[in-house]
Each structure stands twice: as structure tokens, then as C-alpha cells.
Protein backbone atom coordinates (compact mmCIF):
# COMPACT_ATOMS: atom_id res chain seq x y z
CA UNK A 1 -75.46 82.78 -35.17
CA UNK A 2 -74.91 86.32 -33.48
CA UNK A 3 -79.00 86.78 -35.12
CA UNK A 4 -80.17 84.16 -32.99
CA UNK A 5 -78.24 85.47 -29.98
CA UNK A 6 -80.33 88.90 -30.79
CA UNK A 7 -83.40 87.27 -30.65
CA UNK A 8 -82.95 85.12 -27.80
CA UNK A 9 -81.88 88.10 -25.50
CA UNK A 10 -84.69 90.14 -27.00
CA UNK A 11 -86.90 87.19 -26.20
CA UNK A 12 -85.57 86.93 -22.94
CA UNK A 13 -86.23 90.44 -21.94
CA UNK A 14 -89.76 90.35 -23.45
CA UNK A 15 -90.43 87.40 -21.00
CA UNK A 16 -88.49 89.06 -18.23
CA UNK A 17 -91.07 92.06 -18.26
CA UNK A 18 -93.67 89.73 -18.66
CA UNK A 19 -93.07 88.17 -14.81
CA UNK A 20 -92.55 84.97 -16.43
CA UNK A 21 -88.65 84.42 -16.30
CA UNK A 22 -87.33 84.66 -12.56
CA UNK A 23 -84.74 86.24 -10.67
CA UNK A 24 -80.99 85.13 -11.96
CA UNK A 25 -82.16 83.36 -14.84
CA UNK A 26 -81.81 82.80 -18.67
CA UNK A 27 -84.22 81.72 -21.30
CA UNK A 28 -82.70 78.43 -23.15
CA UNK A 29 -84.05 77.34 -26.59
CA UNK A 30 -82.35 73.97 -25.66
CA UNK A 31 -83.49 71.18 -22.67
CA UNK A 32 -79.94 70.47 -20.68
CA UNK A 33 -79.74 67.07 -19.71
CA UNK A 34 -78.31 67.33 -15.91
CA UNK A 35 -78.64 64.99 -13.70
CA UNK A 36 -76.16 62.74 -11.26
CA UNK A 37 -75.22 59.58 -11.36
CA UNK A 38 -76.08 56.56 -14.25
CA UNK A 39 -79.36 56.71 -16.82
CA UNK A 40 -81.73 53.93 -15.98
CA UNK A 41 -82.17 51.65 -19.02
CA UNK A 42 -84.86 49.37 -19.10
CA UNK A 43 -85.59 46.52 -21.96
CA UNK A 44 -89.03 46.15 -20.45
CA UNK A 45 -91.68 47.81 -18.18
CA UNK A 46 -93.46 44.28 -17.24
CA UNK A 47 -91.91 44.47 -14.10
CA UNK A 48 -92.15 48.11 -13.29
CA UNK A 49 -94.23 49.28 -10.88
CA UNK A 50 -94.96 52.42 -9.06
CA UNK A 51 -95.35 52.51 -5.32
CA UNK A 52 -97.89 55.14 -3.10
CA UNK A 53 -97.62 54.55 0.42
CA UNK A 54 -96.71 56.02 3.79
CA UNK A 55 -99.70 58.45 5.44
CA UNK A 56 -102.41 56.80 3.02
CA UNK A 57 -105.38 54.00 4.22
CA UNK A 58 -104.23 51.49 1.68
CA UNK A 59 -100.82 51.22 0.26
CA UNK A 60 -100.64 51.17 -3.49
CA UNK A 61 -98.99 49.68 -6.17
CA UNK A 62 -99.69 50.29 -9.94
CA UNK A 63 -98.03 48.23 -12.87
CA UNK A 64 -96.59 50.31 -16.38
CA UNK A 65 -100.16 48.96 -17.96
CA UNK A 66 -102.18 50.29 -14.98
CA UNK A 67 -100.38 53.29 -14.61
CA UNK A 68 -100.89 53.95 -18.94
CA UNK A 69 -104.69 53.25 -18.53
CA UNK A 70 -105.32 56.24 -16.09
CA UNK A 71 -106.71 59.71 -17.17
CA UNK A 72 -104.15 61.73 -18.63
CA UNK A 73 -103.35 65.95 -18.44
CA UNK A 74 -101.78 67.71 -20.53
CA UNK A 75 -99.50 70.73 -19.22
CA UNK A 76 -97.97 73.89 -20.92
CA UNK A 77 -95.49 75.10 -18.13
CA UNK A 78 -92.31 77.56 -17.66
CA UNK A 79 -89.81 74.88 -15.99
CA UNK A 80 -86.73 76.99 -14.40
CA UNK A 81 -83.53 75.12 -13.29
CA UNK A 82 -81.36 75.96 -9.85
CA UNK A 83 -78.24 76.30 -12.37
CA UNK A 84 -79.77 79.17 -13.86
CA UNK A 85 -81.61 78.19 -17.30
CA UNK A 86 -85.22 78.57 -18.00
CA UNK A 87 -86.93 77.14 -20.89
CA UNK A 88 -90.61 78.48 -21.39
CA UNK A 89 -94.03 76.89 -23.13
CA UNK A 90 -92.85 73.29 -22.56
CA UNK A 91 -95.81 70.65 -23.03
CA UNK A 92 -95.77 67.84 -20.51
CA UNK A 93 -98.59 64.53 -20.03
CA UNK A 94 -99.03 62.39 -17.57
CA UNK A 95 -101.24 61.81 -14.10
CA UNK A 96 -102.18 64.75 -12.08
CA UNK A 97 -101.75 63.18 -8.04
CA UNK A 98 -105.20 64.32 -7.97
CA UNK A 99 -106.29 61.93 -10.68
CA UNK A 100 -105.78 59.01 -8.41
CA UNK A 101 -107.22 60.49 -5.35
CA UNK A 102 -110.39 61.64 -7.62
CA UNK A 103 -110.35 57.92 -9.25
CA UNK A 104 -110.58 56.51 -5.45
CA UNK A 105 -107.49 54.79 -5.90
CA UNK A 106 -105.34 57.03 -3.45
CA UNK A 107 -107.15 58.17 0.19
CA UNK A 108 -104.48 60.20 2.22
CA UNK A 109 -104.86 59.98 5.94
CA UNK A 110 -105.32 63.63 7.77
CA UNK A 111 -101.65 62.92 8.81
CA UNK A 112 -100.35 63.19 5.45
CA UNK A 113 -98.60 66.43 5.26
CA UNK A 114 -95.51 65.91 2.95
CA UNK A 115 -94.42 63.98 -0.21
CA UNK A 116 -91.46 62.22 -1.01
CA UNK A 117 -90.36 61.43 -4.00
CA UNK A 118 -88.56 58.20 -4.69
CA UNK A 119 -86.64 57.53 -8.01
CA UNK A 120 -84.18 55.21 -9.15
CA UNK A 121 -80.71 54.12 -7.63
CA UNK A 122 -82.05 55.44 -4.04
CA UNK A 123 -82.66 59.30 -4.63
CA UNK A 124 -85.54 61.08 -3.52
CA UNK A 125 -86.63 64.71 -3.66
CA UNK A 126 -89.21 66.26 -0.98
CA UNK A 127 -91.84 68.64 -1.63
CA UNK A 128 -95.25 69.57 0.96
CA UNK A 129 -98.22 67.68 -0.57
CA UNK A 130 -100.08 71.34 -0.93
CA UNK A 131 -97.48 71.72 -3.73
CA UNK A 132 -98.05 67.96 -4.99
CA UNK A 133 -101.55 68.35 -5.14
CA UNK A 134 -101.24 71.89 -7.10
CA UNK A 135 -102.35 72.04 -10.65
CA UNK A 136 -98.46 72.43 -11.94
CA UNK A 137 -97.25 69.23 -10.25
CA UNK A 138 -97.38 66.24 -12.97
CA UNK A 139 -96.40 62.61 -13.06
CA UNK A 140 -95.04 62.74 -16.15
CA UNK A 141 -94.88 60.32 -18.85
CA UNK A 142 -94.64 62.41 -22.23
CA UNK A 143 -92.54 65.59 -23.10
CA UNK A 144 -93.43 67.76 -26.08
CA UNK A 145 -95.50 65.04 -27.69
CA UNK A 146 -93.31 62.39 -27.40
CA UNK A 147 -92.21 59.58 -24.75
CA UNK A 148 -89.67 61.07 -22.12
CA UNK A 149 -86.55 60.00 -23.63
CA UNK A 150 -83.89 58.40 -21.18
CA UNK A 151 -82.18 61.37 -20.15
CA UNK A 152 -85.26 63.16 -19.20
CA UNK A 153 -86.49 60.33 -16.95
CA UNK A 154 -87.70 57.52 -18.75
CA UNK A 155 -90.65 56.31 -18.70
CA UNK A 156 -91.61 58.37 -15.46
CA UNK A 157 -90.89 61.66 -13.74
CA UNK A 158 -91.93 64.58 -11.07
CA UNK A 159 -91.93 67.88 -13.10
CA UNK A 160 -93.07 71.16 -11.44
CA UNK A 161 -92.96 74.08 -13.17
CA UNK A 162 -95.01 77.33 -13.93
CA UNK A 163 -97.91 77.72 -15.28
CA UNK A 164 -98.25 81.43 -17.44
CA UNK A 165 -100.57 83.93 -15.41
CA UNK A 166 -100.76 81.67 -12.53
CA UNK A 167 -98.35 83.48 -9.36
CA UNK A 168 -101.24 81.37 -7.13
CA UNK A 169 -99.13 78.57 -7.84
CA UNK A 170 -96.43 77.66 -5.42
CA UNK A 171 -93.28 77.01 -8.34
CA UNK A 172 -89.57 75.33 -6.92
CA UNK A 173 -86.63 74.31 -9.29
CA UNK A 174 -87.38 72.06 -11.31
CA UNK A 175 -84.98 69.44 -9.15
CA UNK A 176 -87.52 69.18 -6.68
CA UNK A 177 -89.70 66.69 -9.87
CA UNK A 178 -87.27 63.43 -9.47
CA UNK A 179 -86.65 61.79 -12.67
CA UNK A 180 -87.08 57.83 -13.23
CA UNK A 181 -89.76 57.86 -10.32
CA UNK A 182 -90.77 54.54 -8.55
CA UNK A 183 -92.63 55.67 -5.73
CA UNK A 184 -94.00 58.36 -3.95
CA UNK A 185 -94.23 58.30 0.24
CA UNK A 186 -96.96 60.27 2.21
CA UNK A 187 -95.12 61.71 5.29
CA UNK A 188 -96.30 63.59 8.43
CA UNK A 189 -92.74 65.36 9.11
CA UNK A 190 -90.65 66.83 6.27
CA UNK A 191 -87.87 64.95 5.07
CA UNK A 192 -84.88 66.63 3.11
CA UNK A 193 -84.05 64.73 -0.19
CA UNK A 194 -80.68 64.21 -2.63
CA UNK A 195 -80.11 67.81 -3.08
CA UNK A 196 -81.48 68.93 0.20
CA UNK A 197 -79.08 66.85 2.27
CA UNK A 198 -75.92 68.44 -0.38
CA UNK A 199 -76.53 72.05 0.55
CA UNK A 200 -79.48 72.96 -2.20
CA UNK A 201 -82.82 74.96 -0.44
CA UNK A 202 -85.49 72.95 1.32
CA UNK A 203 -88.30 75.39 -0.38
CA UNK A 204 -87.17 76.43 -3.92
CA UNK A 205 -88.75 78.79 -4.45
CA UNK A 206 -87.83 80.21 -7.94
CA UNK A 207 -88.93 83.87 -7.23
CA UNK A 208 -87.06 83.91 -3.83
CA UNK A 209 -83.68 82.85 -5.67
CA UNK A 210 -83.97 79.97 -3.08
CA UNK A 211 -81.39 78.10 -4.67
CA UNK A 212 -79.20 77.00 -1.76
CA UNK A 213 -79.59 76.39 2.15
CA UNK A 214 -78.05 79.54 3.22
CA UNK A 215 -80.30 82.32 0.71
């Protein structure tokens, strides 16, 4: 046991001097499972549908077997959590936002400026659609090679995280990806989510330790 805490911190300073493990966090060989309120369950995606709509020319709406049929991308990302774990070289696939747009199936109006995101039970998490649209920003289906399990957002999430050797990329806590995700609203004005509204940072930024409304 006290070998693998050895390696772990030795790890964790390696990737601390590599830039890739920010400000007031640890590396974690585990996933935590936080979240709040009840897991989704669902005995069937036949009914399951995932909503685009708001600042766009058409409103959207894909079913489980559309939504499976779409080009997939596959993700190796540094995902960093506001309570202070980081977990490097996880492997997410899904649907880039960018995917759709490039498939002709999403056309955002000039208005469009911001991106909610809407997930089960009524919570939503905001983010500017410059950071949507980035390369690190996934509608995620898959996690390390398998389904997302329950937990971890079943069968759809947001995830953000950072990509190695890429400080281009804009990179918030990984709150700001909403697990369970049903829908995703195109805004013109910014509009605080879950966490926002309970204190947490409107940006995120994980190198700016922007972890709560007054940092």
C-alpha cells in the first residue's frame, strides 16, 4: 500500500512539472462518482430523445438510434474536478457539437452565443458555445471503452476536459459537462446553471483555481 502511495505522489509531481495537473489538485488512479441528487435508470432508450434548440434555424430532436448512427470521436483528455481530484489519460467517445453542425443537422443563428446544458431531473450547466464548439468538449456516450455506466451519466453526458499539449484550449471543471444530458439550448445571454446559482464560478477555469464565485 504505502508503494503505491510512492508512486502516485511521484507520478503526481512528474505530471505537476509537466503543466498537466493544475493548481490545488491531486492525481487519482480512481473515477469518484459525485454527483447530487438520484441516478437516472432507464429499462429502455426507445423513448429517449435528445433536444437542440434555442438560437438555432430549426429546432432538433434526435432519438437513442439516431443519435448512435452519427460519426463518432474518440478523446484522450486530463478531466480535473472543483473538489480537487484529477485523473489523467482518460478515453472518452461520443459526438463532437461540431459533428452535427458539419453533418447539416444543427445551423446556429449569429445570435447564438451560449450553451446550456440540460440533464435529467431539471439541472443544467452553462458554458459559452466557443468552449462547446472546442475540440475537448464531447457528447459523450462511452468511457474507457465501455458504455458510461449509470453513475457516470448513462447513456449520455457533457465532459470537458484537457487535452495534453493543448493550453489553446479553454479547460473548466469537469461540472460544467452535465451528466444524463437531454438537451442542449442555444442562448444569446449567459445563463448560470445548478452549481452556478449554489455559489460555484461562472468560468471554471481550472488554471485560475476558479472554483467558486468569489476567487
Amino acid at each position: 500500500m504505502l508503494e503505491n502511495i510512492f508512486h502516485r505522489k511521484q507520478e503526481e509531481k512528474r505530471l505537476y512539472g509537466e503543466g498537466r495537473i493544475p493548481p490545488g489538485q491531486a492525481l487519482s488512479e480512481r473515477f469518484p462518482v459525485l454527483h447530487y441528487g438520484p441516478v437516472p435508470r432507464y429499462n429502455s432508450l426507445d423513448t429517449w430523445t435528445l433536444r437542440l434548440w434555442g438560437e438555432v434555424e430549426t429546432p432538433l430532436s434526435l432519438t437513442w438510434e439516431q443519435f448512435s448512427q452519427l460519426p463518432r470521436t474518440r478523446l484522450t483528455m486530463d478531466i480535473h474536478c472543483v473538489t480537487a481530484w484529477s485523473k489523467v489519460d482518460t478515453i472518452w467517445e461520443g459526438v463532437s457539437l461540431r459533428t452535427l453542425i458539419d453533418q447539416g443537422l444543427l445551423k446556429l443563428l449569429p445570435t447564438a452565443r451560449y450553451v446550456i446544458e440540460h440533464a435529467e431531473y431539471g439541472f443544467t450547466a452553462n458554458l459559452p458555445l466557443k468552449v462547446v464548439l472546442q475540440e475537448n468538449f464531447l457528447l459523450a456516450t462511452h468511457y474507457d471503452g465501455q458504455p458510461l455506466s449509470p453513475e457516470h451519466g448513462y447513456p449520455l453526458r457533457g465532459v470537458i476536459g484537457a487535452i495534453p499539449g493543448r493550453s489553446d484550449l479553454m479547460t473548466p471543471y469537469l461540472w460544467k459537462g452535465a451528466k444524463w444530458l437531454r438537451g442542449l439550448e442555444f442562448t444569446a445571454e449567459d445563463r448560470p446553471g445548478f452549481w452556478e446559482q449554489a455559489g460555484y464560478h461562472n468560468e471554471a477555469d481550472i488554471w485560475k483555481e476558479e472554483r467558486y464565485a468569489t476567487d
